[in-house]
N, C-alpha and C. Protein backbone atom coordinates (compact mmCIF):
# COMPACT_ATOMS: atom_id res chain seq x y z
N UNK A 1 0.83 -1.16 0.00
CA UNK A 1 0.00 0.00 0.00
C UNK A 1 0.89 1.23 0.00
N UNK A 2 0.62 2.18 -0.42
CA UNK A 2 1.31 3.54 -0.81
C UNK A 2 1.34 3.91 1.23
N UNK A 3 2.35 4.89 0.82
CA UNK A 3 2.76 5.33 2.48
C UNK A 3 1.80 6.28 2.81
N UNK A 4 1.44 6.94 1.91
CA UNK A 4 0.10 8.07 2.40
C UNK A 4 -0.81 8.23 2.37
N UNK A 5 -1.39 6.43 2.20
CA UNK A 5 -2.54 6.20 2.43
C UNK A 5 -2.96 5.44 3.82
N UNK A 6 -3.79 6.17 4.76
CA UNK A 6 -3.67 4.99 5.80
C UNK A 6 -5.21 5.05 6.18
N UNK A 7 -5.42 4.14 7.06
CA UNK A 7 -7.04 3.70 7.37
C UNK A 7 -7.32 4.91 8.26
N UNK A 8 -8.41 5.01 7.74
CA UNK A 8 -9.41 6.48 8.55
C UNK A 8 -10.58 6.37 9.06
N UNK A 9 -10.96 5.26 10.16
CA UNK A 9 -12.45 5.05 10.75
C UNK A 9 -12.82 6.65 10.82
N UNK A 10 -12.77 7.33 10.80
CA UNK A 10 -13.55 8.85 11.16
C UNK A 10 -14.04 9.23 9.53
N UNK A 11 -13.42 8.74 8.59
CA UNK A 11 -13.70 9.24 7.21
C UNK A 11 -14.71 8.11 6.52
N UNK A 12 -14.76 6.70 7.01
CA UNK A 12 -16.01 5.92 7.07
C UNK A 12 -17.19 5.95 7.61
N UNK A 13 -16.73 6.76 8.95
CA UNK A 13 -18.36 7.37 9.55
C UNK A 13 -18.91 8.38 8.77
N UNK A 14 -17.92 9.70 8.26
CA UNK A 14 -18.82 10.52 7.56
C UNK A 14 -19.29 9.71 6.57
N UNK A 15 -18.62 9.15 5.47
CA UNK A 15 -19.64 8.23 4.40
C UNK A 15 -20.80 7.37 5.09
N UNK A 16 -20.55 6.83 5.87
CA UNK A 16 -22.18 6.55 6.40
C UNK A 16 -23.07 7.31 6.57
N UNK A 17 -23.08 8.40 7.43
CA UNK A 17 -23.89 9.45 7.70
C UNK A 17 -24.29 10.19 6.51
N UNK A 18 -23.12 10.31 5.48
CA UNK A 18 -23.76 11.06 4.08
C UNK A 18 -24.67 10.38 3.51
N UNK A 19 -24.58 9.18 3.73
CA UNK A 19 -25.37 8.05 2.99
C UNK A 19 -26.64 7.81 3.40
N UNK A 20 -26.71 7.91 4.71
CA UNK A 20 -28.19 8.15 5.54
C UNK A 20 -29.04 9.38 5.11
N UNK A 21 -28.08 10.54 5.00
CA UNK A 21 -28.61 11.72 4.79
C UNK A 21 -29.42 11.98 3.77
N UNK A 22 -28.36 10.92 2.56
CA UNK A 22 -28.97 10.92 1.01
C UNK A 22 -29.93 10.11 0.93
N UNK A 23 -30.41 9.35 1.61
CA UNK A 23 -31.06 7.93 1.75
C UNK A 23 -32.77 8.81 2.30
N UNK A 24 -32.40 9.97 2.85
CA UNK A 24 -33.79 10.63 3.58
C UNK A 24 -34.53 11.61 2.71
N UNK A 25 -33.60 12.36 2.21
CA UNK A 25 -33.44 13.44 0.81
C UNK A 25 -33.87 12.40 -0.38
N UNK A 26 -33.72 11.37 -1.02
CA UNK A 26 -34.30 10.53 -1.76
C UNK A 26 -35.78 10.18 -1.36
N UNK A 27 -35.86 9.79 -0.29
CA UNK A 27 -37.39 9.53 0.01
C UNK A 27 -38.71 10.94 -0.14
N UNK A 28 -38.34 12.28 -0.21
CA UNK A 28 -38.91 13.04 -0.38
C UNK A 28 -38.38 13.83 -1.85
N UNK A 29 -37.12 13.72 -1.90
CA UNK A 29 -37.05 14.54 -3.82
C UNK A 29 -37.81 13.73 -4.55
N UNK A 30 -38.29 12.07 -4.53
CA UNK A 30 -38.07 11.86 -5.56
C UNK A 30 -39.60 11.49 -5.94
N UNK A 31 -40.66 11.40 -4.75
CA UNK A 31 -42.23 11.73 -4.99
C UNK A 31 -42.46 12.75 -5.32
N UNK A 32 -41.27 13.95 -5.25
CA UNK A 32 -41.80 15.30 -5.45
C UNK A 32 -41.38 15.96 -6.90
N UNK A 33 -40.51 15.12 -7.83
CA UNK A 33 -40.03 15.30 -9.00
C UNK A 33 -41.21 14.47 -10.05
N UNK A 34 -41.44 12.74 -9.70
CA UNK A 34 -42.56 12.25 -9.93
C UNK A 34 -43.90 13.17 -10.21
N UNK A 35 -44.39 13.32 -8.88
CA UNK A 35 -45.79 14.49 -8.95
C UNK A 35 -45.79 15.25 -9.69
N UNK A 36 -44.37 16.37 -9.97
CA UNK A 36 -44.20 17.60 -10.74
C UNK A 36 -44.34 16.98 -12.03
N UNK A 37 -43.49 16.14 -13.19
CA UNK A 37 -42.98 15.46 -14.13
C UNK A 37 -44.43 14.87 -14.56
N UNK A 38 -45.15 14.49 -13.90
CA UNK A 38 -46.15 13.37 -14.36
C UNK A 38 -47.80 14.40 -14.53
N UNK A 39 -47.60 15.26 -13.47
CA UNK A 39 -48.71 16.61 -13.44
C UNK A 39 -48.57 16.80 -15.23
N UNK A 40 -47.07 17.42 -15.40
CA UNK A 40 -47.53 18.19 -16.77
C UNK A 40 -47.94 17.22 -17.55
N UNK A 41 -47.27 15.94 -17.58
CA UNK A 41 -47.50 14.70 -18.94
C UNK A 41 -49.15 14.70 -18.92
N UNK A 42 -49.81 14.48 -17.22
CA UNK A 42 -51.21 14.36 -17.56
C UNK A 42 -52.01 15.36 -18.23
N UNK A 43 -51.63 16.23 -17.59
CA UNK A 43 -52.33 17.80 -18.22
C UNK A 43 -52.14 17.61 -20.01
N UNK A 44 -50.68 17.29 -20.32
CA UNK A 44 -50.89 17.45 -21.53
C UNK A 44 -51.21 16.47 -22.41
N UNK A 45 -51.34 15.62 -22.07
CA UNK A 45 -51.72 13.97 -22.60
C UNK A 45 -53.54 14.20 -22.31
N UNK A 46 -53.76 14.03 -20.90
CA UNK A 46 -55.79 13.67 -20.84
C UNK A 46 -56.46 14.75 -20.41
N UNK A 47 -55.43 16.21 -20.74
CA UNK A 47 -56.21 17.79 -20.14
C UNK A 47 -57.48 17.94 -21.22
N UNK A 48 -57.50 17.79 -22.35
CA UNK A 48 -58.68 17.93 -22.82
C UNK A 48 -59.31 17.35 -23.11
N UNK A 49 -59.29 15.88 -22.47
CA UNK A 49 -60.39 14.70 -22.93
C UNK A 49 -60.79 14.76 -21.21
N UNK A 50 -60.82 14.97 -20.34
CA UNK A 50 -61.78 14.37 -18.86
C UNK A 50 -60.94 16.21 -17.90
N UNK A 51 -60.34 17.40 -18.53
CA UNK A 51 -60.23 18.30 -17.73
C UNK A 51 -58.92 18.52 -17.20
N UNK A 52 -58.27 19.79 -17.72
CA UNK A 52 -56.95 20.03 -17.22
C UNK A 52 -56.36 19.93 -15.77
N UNK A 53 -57.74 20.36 -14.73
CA UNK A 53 -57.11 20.42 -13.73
C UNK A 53 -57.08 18.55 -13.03
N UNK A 54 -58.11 17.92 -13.33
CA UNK A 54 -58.26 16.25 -12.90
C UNK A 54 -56.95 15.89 -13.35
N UNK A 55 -57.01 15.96 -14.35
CA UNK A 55 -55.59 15.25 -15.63
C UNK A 55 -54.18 15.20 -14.74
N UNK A 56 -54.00 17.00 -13.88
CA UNK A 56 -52.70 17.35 -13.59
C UNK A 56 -53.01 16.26 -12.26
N UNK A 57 -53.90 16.44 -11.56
CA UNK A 57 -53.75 15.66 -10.17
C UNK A 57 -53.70 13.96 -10.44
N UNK A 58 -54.48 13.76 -11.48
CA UNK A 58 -54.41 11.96 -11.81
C UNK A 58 -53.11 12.06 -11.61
N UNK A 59 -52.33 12.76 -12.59
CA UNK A 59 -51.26 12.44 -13.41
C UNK A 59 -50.03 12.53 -12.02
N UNK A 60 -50.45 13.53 -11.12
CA UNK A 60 -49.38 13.94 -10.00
C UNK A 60 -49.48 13.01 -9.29
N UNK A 61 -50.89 12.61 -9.07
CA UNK A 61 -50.48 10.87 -7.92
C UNK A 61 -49.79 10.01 -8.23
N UNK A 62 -50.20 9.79 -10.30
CA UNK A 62 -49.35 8.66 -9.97
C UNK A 62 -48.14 8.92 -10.39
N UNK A 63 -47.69 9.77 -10.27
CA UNK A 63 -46.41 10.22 -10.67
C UNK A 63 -45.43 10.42 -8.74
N UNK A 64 -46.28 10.66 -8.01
CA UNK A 64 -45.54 10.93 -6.42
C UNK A 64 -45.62 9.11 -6.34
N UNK A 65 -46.66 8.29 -6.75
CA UNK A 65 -46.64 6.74 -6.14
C UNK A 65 -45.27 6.38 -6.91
N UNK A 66 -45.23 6.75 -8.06
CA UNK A 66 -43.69 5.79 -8.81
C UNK A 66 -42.83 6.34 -8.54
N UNK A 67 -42.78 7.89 -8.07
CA UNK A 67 -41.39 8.06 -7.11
C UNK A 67 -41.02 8.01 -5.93
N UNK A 68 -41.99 7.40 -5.34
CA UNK A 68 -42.04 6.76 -3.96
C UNK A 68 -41.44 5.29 -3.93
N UNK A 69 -42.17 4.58 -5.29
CA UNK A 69 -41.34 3.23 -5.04
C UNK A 69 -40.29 3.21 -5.57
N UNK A 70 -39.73 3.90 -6.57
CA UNK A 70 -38.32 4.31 -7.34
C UNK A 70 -37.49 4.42 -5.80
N UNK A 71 -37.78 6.32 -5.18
CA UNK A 71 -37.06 6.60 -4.53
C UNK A 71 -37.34 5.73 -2.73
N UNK A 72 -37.86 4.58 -2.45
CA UNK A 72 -37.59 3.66 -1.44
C UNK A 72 -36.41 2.34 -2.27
N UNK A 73 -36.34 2.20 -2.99
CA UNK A 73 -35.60 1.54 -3.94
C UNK A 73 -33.97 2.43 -3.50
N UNK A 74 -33.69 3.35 -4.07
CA UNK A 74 -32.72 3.90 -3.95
C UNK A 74 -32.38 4.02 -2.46
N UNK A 75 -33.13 4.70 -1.65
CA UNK A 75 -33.41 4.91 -0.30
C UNK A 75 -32.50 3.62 0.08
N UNK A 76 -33.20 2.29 0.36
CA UNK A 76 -32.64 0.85 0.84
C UNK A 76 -31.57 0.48 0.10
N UNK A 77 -31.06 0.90 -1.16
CA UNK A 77 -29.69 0.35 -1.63
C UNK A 77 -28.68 1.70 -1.00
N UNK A 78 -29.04 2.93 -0.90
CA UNK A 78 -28.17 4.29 0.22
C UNK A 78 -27.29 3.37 1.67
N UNK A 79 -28.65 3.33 1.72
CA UNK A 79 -28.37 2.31 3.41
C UNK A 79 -27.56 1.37 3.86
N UNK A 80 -28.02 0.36 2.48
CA UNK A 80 -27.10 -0.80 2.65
C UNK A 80 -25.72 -0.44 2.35
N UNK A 81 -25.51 0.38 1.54
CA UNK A 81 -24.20 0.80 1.51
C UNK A 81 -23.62 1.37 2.72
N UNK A 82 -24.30 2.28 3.65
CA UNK A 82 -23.39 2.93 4.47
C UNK A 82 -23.55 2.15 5.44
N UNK A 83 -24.36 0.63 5.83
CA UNK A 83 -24.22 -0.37 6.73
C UNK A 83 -22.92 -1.45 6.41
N UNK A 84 -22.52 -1.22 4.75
CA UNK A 84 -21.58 -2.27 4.74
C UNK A 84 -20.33 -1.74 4.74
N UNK A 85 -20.11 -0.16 4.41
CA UNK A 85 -19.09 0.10 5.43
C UNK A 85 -18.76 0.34 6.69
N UNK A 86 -19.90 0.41 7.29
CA UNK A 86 -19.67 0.10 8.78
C UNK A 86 -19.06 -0.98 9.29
N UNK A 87 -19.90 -1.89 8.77
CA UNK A 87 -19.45 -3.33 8.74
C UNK A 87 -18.09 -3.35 8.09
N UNK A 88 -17.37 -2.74 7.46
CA UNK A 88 -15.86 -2.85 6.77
C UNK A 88 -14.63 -2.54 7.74
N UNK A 89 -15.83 -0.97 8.34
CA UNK A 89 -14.70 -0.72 9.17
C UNK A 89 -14.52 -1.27 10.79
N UNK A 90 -15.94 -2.08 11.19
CA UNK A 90 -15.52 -2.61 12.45
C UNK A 90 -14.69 -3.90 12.23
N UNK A 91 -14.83 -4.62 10.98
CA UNK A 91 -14.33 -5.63 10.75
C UNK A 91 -12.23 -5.62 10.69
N UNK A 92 -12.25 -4.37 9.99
CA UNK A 92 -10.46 -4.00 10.38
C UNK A 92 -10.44 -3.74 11.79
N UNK A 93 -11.52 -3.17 12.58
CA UNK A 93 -11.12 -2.44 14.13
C UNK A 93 -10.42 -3.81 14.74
N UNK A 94 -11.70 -4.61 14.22
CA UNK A 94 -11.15 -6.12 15.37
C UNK A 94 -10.31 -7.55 14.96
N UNK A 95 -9.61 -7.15 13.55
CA UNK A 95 -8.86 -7.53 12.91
C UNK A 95 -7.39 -6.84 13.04
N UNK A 96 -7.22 -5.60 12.81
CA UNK A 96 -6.07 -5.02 13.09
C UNK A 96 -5.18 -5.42 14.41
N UNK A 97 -4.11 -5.88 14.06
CA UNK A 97 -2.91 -6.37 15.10
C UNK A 97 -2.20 -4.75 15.41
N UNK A 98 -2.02 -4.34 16.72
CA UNK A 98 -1.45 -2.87 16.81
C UNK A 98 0.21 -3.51 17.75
């Protein structure tokens, strides 16, 4: 290993915690990009066959439901990542010979 690289448990906790952070921020950007994104498609796809304003809200539900299951998708793979470096780095703590 290069000499100026050395193990940093304090620089694996922040990547966990960023990862949690992003993992919470995903669960709300990404029903709220859905809703927005899917509002206009309905409006402009079924606004003048059943009413612009129905169309935008059809279209915003199901547009917040598929970025709800998209962004819980992302959400649980965030997680697992910053659980398996946790798991990386307790695994050197109690491995390392000092």
């Amino acid at each position: 290993m290069h000499e100026s690289i050395q193990y940093d448990p304090v620089a694996i906790h922040k990547l966990a915690k960023r990862q949690y952070r992003r993992s919470v921020f995903v669960l709300a950007f990404y029903p709220a990009i859905g809703a927005l994104g899917c509002s206009f498609a309905g409006y402009e796809i079924a606004g003048y066959e059943i009413g612009g304003r129905l169309a935008a809200v059809i279209g915003a539900a199901i547009g917040a439901f598929l970025g709800y299951l998209y962004g819980s998708l992302r959400s649980m793979r965030l997680r697992i990542q910053a659980q398996s470096a946790l798991c990386l780095e307790r695994i050197e703590e109690n491995t390392r010979t000092e």
